[in-house]
Protein backbone atom coordinates (compact mmCIF):
# COMPACT_ATOMS: atom_id res chain seq x y z
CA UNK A 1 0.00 0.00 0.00
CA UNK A 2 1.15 3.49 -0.96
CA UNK A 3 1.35 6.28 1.80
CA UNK A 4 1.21 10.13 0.07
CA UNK A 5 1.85 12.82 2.01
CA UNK A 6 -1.30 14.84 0.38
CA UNK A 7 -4.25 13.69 -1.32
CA UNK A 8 -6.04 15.92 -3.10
CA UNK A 9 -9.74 14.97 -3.72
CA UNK A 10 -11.14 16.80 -7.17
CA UNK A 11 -9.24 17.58 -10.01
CA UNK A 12 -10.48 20.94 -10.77
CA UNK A 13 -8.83 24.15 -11.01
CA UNK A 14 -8.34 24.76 -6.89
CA UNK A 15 -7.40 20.67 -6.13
CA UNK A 16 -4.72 21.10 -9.51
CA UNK A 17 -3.22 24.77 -8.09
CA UNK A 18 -3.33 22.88 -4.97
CA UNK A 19 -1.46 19.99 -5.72
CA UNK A 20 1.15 21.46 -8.02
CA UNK A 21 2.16 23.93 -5.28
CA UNK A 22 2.55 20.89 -3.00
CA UNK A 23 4.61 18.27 -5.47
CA UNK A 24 7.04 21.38 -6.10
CA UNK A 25 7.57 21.94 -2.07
CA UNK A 26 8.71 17.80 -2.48
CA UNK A 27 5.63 16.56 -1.37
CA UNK A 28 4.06 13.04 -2.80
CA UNK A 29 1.03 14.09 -4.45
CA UNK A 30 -1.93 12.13 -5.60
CA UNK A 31 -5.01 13.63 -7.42
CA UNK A 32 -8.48 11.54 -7.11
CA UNK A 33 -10.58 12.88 -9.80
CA UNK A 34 -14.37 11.64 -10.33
CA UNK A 35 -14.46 12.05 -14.22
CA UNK A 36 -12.62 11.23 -16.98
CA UNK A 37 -10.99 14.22 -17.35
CA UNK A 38 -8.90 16.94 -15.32
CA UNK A 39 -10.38 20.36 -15.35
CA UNK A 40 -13.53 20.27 -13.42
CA UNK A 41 -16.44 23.14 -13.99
CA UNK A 42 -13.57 24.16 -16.61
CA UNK A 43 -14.69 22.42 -19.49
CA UNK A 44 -13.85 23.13 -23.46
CA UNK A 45 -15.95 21.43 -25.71
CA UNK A 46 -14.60 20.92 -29.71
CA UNK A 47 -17.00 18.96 -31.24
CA UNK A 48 -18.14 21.66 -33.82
CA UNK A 49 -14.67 22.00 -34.28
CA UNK A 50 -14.29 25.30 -32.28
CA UNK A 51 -13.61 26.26 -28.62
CA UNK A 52 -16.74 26.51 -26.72
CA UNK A 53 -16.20 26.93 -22.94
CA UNK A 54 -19.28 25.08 -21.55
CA UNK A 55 -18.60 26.11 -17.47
CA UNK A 56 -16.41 28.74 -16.49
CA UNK A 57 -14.81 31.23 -19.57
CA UNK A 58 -14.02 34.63 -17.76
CA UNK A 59 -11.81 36.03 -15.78
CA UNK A 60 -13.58 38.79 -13.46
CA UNK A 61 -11.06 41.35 -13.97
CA UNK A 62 -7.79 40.86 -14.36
CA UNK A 63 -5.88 44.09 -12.30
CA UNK A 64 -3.31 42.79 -9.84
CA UNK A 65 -5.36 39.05 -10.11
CA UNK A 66 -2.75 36.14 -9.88
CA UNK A 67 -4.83 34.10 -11.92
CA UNK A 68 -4.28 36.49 -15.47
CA UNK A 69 -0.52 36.32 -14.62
CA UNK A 70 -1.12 32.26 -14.93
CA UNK A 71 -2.85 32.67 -18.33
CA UNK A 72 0.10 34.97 -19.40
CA UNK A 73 2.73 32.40 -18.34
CA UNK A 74 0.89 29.57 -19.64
CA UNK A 75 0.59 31.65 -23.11
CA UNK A 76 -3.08 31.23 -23.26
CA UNK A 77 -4.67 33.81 -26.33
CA UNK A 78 -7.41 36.28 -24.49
CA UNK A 79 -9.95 38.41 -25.77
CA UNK A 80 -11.11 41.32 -23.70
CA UNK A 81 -14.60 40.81 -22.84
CA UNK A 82 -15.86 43.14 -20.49
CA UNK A 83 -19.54 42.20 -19.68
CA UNK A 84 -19.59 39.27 -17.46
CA UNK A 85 -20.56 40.92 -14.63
CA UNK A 86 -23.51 41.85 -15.40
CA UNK A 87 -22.88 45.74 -16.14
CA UNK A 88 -25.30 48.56 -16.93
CA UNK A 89 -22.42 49.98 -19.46
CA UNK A 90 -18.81 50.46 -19.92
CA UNK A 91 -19.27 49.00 -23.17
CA UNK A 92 -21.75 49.04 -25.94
CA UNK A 93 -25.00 47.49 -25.17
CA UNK A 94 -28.21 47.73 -27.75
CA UNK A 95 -31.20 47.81 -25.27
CA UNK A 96 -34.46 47.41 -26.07
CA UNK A 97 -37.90 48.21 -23.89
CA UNK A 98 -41.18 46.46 -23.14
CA UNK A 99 -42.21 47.56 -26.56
CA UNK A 100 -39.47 45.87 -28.75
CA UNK A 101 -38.18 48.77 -29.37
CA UNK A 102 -34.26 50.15 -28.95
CA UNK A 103 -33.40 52.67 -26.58
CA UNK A 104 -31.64 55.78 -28.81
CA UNK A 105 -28.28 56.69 -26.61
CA UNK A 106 -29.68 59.06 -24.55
CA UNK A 107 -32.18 57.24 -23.23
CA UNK A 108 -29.62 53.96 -22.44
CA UNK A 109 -26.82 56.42 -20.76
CA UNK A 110 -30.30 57.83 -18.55
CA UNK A 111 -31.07 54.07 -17.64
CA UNK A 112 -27.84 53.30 -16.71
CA UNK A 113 -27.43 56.88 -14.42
CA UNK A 114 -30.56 55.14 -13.01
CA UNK A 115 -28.63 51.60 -12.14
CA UNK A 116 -25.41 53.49 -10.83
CA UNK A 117 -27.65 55.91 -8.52
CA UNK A 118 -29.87 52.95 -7.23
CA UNK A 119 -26.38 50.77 -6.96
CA UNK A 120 -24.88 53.06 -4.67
CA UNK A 121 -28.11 53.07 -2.79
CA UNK A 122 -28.79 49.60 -2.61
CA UNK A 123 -25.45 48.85 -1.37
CA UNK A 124 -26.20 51.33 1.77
CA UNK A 125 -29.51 49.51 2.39
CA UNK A 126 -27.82 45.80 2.67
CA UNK A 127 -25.01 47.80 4.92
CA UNK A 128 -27.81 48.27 7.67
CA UNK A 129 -29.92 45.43 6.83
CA UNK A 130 -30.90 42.69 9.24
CA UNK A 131 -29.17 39.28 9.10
CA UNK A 132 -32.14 37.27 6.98
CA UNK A 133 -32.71 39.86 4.70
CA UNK A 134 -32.67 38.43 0.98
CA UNK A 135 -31.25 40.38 -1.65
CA UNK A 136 -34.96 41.27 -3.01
CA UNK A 137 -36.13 42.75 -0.23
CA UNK A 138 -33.01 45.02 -0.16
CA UNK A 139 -34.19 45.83 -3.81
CA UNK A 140 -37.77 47.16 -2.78
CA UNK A 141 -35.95 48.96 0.13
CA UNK A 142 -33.69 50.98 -1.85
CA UNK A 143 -36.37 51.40 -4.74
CA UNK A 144 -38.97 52.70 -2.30
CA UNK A 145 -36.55 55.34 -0.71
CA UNK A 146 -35.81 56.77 -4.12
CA UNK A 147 -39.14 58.29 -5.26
CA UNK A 148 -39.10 57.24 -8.67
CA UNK A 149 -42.19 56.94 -10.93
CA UNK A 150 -43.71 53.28 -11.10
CA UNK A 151 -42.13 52.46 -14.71
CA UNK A 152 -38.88 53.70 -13.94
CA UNK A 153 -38.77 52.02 -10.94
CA UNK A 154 -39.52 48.97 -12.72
CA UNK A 155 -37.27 49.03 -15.14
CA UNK A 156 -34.39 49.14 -12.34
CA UNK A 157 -35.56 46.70 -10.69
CA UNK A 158 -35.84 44.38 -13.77
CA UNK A 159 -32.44 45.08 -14.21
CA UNK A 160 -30.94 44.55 -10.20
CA UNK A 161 -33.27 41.03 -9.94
CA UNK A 162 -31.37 39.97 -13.83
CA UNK A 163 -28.12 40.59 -12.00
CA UNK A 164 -29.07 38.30 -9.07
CA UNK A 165 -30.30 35.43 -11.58
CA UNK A 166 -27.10 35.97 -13.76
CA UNK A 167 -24.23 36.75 -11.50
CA UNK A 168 -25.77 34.00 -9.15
CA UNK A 169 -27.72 31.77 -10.62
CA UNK A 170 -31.00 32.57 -8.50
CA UNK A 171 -33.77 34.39 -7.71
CA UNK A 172 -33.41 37.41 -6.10
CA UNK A 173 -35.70 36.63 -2.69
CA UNK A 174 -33.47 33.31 -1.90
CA UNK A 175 -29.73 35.11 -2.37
CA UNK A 176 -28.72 36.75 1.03
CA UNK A 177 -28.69 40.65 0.90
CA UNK A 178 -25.17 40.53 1.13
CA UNK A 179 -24.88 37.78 -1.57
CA UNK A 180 -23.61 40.36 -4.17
CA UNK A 181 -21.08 42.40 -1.62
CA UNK A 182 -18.59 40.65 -3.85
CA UNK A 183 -20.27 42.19 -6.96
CA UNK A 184 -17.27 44.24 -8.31
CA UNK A 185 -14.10 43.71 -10.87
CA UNK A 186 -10.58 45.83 -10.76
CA UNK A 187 -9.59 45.82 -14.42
CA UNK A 188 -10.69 44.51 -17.67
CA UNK A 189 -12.60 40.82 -18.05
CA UNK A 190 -10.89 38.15 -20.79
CA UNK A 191 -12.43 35.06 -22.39
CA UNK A 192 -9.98 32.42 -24.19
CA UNK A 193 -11.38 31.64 -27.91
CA UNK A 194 -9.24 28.51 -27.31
CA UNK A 195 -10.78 27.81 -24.97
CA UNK A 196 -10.55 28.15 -20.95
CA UNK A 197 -9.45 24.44 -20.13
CA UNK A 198 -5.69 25.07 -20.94
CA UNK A 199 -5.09 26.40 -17.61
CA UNK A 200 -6.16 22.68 -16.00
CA UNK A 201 -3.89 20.87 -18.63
CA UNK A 202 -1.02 23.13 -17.63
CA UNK A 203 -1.38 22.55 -14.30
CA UNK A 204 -2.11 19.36 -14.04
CA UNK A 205 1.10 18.44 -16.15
CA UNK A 206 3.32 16.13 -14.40
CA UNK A 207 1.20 15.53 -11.95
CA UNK A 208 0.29 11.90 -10.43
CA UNK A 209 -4.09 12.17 -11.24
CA UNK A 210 -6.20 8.95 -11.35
CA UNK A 211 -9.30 9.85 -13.34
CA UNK A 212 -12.38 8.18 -12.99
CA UNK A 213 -12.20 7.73 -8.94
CA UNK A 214 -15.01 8.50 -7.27
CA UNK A 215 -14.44 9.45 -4.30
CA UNK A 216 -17.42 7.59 -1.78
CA UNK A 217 -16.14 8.52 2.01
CA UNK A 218 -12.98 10.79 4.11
CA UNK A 219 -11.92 8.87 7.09
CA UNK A 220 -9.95 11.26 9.02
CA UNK A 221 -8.31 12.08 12.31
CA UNK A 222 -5.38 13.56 13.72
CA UNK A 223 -3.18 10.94 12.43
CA UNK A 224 -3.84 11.40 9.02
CA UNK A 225 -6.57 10.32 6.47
CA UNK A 226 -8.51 7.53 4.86
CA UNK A 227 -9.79 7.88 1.23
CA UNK A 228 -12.05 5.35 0.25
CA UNK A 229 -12.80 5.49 -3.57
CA UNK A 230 -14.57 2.88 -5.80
CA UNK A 231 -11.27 1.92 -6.98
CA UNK A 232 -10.01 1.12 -3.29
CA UNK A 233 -8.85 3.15 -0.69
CA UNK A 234 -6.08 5.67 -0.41
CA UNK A 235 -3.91 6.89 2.90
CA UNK A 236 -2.19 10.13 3.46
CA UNK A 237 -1.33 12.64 6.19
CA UNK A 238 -3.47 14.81 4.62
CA UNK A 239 -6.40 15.70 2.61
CA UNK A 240 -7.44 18.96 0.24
CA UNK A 241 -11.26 18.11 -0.50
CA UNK A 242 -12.16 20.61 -3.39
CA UNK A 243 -15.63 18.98 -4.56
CA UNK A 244 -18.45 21.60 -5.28
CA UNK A 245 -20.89 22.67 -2.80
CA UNK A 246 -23.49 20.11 -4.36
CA UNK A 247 -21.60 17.27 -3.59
CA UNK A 248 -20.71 18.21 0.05
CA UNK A 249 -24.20 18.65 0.43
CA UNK A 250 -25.42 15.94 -1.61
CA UNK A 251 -24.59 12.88 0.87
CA UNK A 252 -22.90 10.81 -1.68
CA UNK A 253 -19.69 11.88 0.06
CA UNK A 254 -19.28 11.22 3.64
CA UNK A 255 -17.02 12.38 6.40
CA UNK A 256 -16.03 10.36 9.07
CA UNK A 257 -16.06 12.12 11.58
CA UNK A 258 -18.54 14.18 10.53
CA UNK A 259 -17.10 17.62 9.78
CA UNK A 260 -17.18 19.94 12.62
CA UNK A 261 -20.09 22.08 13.29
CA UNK A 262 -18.77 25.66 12.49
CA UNK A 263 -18.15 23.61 9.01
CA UNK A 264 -21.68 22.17 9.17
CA UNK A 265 -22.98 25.68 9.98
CA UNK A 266 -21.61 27.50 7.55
CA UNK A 267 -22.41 24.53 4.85
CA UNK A 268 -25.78 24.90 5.60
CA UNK A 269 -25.98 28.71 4.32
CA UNK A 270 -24.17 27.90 0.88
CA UNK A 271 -26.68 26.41 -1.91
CA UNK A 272 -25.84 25.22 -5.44
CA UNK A 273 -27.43 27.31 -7.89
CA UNK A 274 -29.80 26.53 -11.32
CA UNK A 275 -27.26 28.04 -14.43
CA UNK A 276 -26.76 26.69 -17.88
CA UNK A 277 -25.65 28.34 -21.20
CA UNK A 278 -26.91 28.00 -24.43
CA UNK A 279 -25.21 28.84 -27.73
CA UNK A 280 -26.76 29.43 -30.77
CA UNK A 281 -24.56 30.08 -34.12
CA UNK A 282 -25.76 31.07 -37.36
CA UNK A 283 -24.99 31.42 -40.69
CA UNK A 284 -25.22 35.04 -40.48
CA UNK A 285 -25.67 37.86 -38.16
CA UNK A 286 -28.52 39.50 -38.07
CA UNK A 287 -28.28 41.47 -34.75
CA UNK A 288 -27.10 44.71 -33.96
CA UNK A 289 -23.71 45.62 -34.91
CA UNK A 290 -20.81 46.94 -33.03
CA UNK A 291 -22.17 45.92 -29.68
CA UNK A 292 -21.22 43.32 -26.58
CA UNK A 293 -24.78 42.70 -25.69
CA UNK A 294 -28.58 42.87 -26.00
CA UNK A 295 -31.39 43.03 -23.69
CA UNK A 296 -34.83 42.78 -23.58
CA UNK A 297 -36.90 44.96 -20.69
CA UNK A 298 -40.28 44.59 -19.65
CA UNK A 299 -41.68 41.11 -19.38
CA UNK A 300 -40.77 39.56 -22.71
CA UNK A 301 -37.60 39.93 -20.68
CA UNK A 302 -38.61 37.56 -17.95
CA UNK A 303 -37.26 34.58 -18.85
CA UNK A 304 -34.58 35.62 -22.14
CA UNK A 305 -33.51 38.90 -21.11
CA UNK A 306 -29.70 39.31 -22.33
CA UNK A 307 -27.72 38.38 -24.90
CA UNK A 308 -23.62 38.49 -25.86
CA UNK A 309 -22.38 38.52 -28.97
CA UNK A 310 -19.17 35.77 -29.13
CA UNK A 311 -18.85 36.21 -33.15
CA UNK A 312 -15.06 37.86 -32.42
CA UNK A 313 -14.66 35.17 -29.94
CA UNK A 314 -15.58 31.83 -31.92
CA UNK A 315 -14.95 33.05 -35.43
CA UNK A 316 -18.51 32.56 -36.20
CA UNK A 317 -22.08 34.46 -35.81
CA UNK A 318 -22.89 33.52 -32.11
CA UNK A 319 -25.27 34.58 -29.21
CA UNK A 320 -24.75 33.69 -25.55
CA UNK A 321 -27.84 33.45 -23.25
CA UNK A 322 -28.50 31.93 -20.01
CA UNK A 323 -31.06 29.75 -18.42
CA UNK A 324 -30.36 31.54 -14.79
CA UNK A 325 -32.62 30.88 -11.77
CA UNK A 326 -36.06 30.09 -12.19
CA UNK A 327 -35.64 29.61 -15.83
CA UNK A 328 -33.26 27.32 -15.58
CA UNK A 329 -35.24 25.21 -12.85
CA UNK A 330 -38.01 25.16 -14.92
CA UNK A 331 -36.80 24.50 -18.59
CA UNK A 332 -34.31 21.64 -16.49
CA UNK A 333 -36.82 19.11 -18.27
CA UNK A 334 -36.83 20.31 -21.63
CA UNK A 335 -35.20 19.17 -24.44
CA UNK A 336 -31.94 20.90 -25.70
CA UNK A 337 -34.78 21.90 -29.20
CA UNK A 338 -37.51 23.12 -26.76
CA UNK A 339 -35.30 25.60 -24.84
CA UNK A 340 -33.56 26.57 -28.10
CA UNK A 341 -37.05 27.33 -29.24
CA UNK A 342 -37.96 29.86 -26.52
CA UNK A 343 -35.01 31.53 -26.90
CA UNK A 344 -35.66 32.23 -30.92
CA UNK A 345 -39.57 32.95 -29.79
CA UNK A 346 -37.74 35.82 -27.87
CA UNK A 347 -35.17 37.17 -30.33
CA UNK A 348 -37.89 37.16 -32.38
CA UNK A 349 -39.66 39.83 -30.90
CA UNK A 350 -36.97 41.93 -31.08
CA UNK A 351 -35.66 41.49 -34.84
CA UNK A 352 -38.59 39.80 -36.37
CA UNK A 353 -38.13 37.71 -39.15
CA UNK A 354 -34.18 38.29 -39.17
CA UNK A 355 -34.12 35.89 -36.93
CA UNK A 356 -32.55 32.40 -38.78
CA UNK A 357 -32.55 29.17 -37.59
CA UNK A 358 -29.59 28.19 -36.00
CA UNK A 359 -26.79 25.86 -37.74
CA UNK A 360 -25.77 24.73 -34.41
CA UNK A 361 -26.61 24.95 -30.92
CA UNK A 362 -25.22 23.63 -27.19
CA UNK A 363 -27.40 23.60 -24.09
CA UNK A 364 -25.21 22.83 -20.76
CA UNK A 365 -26.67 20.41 -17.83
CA UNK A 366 -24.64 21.41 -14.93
CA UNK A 367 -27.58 20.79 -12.59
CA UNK A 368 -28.18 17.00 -13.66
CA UNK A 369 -23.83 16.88 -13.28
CA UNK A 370 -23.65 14.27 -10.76
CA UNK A 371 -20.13 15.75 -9.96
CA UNK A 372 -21.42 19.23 -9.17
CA UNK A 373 -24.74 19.47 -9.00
CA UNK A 374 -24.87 22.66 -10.51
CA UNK A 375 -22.47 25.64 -11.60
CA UNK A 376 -21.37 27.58 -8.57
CA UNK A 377 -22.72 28.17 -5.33
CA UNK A 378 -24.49 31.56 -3.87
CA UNK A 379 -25.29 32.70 -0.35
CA UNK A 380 -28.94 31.57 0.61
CA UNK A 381 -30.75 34.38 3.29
CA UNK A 382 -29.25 34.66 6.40
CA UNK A 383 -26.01 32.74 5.92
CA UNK A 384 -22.59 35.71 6.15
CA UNK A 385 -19.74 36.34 4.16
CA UNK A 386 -17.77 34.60 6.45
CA UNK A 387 -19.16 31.55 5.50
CA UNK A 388 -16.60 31.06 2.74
CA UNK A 389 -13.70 31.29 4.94
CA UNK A 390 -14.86 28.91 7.81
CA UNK A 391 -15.31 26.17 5.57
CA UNK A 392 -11.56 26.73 4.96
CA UNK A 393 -10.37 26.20 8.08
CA UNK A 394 -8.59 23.54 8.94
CA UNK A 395 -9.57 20.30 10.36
CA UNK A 396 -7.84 18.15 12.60
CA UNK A 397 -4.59 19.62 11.13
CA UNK A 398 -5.05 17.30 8.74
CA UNK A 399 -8.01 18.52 6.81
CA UNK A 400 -8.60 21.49 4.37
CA UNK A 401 -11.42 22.43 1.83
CA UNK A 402 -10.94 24.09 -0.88
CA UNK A 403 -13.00 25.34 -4.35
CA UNK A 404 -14.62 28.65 -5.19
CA UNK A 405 -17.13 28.62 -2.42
CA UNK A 406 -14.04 28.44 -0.25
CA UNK A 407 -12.99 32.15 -0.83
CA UNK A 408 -14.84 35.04 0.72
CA UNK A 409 -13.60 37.75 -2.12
CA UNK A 410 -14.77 36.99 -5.14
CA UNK A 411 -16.47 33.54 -4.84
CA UNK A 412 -17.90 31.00 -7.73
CA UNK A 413 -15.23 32.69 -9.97
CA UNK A 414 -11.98 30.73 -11.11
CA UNK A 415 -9.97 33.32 -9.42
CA UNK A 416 -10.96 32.18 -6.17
CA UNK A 417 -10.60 28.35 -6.98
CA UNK A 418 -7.31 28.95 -8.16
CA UNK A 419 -6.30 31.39 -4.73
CA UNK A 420 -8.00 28.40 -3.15
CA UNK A 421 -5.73 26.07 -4.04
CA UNK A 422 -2.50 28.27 -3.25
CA UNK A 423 -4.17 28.52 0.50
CA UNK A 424 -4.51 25.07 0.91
CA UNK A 425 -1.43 24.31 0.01
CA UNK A 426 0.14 26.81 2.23
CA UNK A 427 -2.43 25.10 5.19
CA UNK A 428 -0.54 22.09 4.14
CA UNK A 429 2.84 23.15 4.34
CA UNK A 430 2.54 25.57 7.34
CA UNK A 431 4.18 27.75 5.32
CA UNK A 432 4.00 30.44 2.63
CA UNK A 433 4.32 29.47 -0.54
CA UNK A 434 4.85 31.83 -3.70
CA UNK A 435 1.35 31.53 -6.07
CA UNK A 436 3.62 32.13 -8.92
CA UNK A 437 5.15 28.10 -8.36
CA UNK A 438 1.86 27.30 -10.35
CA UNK A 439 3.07 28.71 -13.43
């Protein structure tokens, strides 16, 4: 029987930083990764031939972020893309209102005075708001202190409940109030148009991974840990668990002990959320030109509100939209032609008849993933910030979690899976370690 020093459980972006950082310090390294491929919620898929990132493909600005100086080492092409955040401007957006019709520029740069006023608002109301407040009622807060008429009031709040659905992948009355404090990005955002999952292949490279291990149970006490895996078990003196939120919370992976209860606790406030993409290329474009985005107010919004032109990114005529929130939960049974469907129903009453039938589409299913369970996980009411950061504590001194929901900054972004993985590592070691040994 092999002993490692460190096994890493998930072979996603934080367990890969993780373990890299940990086999350079001389450590005997093992990766146990569920699927058949390294990577995790960082997924390329090349079956049309072309780069299509079906989980993560930003990076949420990339000023003085560790992460972009990874990409840079690892030469990995990047496009600026600055709109994955869910912005009101900053770069050109064609909006159109309840009517179908677009908003002339004056009328978009008043809008978005409107967002930035009720933004800076908004974030004084969940400031003083009472722990179990949700994010929603923080909305109709900030929009009743304002004074605005009843449409134009509506039309902001359209816009703040999107951002909840989009950034998080929910409806605005489950997310905490302070479930978008982390709701900001220092510097431009990139996409990679060959796709995101080169930063997993470079760091898993030379690195000791066994794909296809499911990991069932973590046996663990102060003398080290247990893995047991349907391929056998596994021993080390320690253990970096970076599965998803989903699966921690799922039961189909067990801790024994149980974890302890300021783990539990702050578990408990952390949900998976309900987020696919869907791609639609055509053979031409017949949207408006010269911008990042388009949205849809009003209710024919509801459901299809937003969508980003990728054409510079793939090479080829392409829309972005997302199923986010309760439109994701309820198109979950639908087939991939169904929700492709309602998505042309709604581009077509903003262009018409312009509107072609796709040559090629892609739906994600990150909430039927047995691996995740979803795409990222969001603060339901009344858990804290601080949530991310306990579960990162230490157990046992032989014990560490890691992943996006593990970092209280900028959580369910790459970023913080990847300064995840350097912290664990550093837990490991007792030590500080230099980020930069991933690259």
């Amino acid at each position: 029987m092999t002993r490692f020093d460190t096994i890493v459980v998930g072979g996603g972006v934080s367990g890969l930083t993780a373990a890299r950082l940990l086999a350079i310090a001389g450590q005997r390294v093992v990766v146990l990764e569920a699927r058949d491929r390294v990577g995790g919620r960082v997924w390329t898929d090349r079956e049309s031939g072309r780069a299509i990132d079906r989980g993560a493909s930003w990076i949420h600005g990339i000023s003085e972020n560790p992460l972009a100086d990874a990409v840079r080492a690892f030469c990995m092409p990047a496009v600026e893309f600055t709109m994955g955040s869910y912005q009101p401007d900053g770069r050109p957006i064609a909006y159109y209102d309840a009517d179908g019709m677009r908003l002339d520029a004056d009328a978009a740069a008043t809008f978005s005075t409107d967002i930035r006023t009720a933004d800076v608002a908004l974030a004084s109301t969940v400031e003083r708001s009472r722990p179990g407040t949700s994010f929603g009622e923080a909305i109709e807060e900030t929009l009743g202190t304002l004074g605005w008429s009843d449409d134009r009031a509506e039309r902001v709040r359209e816009f703040l409940r999107h951002r909840s659905e989009e950034q998080y992948g929910v409806i605005a009355d489950l997310l905490d109030a302070h479930g978008l404090d982390d709701d900001s990005v220092d510097g431009d955002e990139v996409v990679f148009p060959e796709g995101f999952d080169a930063l997993p292949t470079h760091l898993a490279h030379g690195l000791d991974i066994r794909l296809s291990h499911v990991v069932r149970q973590v046996r663990w006490n102060t003398g080290g840990v247990e893995i047991v895996t349907d391929h056998g078990e596994f021993h080390a003196d320690q253990a970096v668990v970076t599965v998803p939120v989903g699966v921690l919370k799922s039961g189909e992976l067990g801790f024994d002990p149980p974890l302890p209860a300021t783990h539990a606790q702050a578990l408990a406030g952390l949900r998976m959320n309900a987020f696919e993409k869907i791609f639609l290329s055509f053979s031409s474009a017949f949207w408006d030109e010269d911008v990042y985005a388009i949205r849809q107010q009003g209710p024919a919004g509801l459901w299809w509100h937003s969508w980003y032109d990728l054409t510079r990114v793939h090479g080829v005529p392409t829309l972005l939209t997302f199923a986010a929130g309760p439109s994701a939960e309820a198109t979950r049974g639908w087939t991939d032609e169904q929700i492709v469907a309602s998505v042309l129903d709604a581009l077509r009453g903003i262009y018409g008849q312009r509107v072609e039938e796709p040559v090629q589409t892609l739906v994600t299913r990150w909430q039927d993933d047995p691996f995740s369970l979803g795409s990222y996980a969001y603060m339901a009411v009344g858990s804290s910030p601080d949530d991310h950061d306990l579960l990162a504590r230490p157990v046992g001194g032989v014990l560490h979690l890691a992943g996006e929901t593990t970092w209280t900054d900028d959580p369910a972004t790459v970023t913080a899976a990847f300064r995840s993985g350097h912290r664990a590592a550093e837990n490991v070691l007792r030590q500080p370690v230099p980020i930069s040994g991933a690259w």
